[in-house]
Protein backbone atom coordinates (compact mmCIF):
# COMPACT_ATOMS: atom_id res chain seq x y z
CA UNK A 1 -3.51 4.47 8.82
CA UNK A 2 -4.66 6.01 5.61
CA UNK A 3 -5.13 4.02 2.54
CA UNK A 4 -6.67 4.77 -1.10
CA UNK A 5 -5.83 5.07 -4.66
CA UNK A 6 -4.24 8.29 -4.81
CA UNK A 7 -3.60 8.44 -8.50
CA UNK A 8 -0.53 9.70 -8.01
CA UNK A 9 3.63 7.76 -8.75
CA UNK A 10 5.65 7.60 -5.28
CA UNK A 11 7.89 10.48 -6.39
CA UNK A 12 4.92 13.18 -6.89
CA UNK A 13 5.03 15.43 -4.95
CA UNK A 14 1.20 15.53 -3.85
CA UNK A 15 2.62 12.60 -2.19
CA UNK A 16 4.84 14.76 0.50
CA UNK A 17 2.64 16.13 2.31
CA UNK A 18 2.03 12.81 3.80
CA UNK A 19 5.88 12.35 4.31
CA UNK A 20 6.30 15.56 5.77
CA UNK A 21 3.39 15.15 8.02
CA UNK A 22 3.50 15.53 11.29
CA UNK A 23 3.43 12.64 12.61
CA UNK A 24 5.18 11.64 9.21
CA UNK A 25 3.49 9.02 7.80
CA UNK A 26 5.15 5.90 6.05
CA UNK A 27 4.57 3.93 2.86
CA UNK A 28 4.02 -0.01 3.62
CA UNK A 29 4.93 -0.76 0.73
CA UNK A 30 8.66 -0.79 1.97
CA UNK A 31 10.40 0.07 -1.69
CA UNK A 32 8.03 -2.61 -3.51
CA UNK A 33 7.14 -0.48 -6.42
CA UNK A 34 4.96 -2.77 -7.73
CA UNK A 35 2.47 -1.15 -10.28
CA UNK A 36 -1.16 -1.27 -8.87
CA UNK A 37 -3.41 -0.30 -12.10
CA UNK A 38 -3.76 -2.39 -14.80
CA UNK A 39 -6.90 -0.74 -16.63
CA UNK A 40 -8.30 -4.39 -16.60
CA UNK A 41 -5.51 -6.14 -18.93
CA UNK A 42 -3.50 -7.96 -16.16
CA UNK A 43 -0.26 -6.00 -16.75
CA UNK A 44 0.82 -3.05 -14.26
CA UNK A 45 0.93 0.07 -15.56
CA UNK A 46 2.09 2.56 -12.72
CA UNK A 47 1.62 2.13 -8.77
CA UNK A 48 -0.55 4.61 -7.00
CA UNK A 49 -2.76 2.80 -4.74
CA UNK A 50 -0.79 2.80 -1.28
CA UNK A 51 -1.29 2.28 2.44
CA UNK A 52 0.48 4.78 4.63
CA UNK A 53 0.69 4.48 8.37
CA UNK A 54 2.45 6.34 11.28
CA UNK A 55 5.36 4.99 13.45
CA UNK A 56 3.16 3.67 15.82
CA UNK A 57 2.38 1.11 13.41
CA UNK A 58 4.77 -1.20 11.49
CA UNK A 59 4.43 -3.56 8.68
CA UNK A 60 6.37 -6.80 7.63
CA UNK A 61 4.26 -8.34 4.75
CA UNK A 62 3.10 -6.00 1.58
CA UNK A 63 2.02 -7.90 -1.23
CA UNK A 64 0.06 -6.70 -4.33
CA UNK A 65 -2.43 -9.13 -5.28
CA UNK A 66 -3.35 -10.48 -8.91
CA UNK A 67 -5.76 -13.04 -8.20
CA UNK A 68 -8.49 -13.09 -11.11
CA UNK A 69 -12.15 -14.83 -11.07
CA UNK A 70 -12.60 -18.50 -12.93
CA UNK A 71 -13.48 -16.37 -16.08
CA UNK A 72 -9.93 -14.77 -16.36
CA UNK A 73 -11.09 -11.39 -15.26
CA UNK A 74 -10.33 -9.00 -13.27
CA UNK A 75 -12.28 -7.61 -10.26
CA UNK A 76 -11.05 -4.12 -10.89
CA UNK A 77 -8.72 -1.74 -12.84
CA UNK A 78 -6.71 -1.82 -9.74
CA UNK A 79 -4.57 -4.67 -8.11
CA UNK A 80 -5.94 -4.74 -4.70
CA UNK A 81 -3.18 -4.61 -2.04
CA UNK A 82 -2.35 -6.12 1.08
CA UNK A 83 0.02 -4.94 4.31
CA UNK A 84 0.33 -7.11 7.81
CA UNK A 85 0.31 -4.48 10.38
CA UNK A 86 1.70 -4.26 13.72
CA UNK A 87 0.74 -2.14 16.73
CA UNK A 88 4.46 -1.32 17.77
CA UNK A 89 4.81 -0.78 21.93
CA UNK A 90 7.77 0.06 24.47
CA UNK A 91 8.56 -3.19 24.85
CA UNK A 92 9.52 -3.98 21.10
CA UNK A 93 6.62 -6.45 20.89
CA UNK A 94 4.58 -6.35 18.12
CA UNK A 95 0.55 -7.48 17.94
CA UNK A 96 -0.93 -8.24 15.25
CA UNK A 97 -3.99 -6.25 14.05
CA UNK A 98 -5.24 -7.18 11.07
């Protein structure tokens, strides 16, 4: 698993070299190309914060959360996000880890 803000939009191609990795490894995010920075104002601006994994891991829940404190602000520039991850086995089982 490998997660960060990468500063770079899901078509760059800095990007690749984690797709073409060997093993490849795969977005969580699952298509959701919800932007992640908001420089502080609420409102997305472009996604580049991501969690990749490998295929021994699979996810079912990504969300990007927008929760902000009692004082309508934000904790950071950045939405924080969230994946469900599942250790994947040879019996098509799947265990929760986080």
């Amino acid at each position: 698993m490998l997660t960060g803000d990468f500063n770079a939009c899901p078509n760059d191609s800095c990007l690749s070299v984690f797709r073409n990795s060997n093993p490849r490894l795969h977005s969580a995010n699952k298509g959701n190309n919800e932007e992640t920075f908001h420089d502080f104002k609420g409102i997305g601006y472009s996604l580049i914060d991501y969690i990749f994994h490998n295929e021994v891991l699979s996810s079912d829940r990504y969300e990007v959360i927008k929760d902000r404190n009692n004082m309508d602000r934000y904790p950071s520039d950045h939405f924080p996000i969230f994946s469900r991850l599942f250790v994947n086995n040879f019996f098509n089982r799947k265990y929760n880890i986080i």
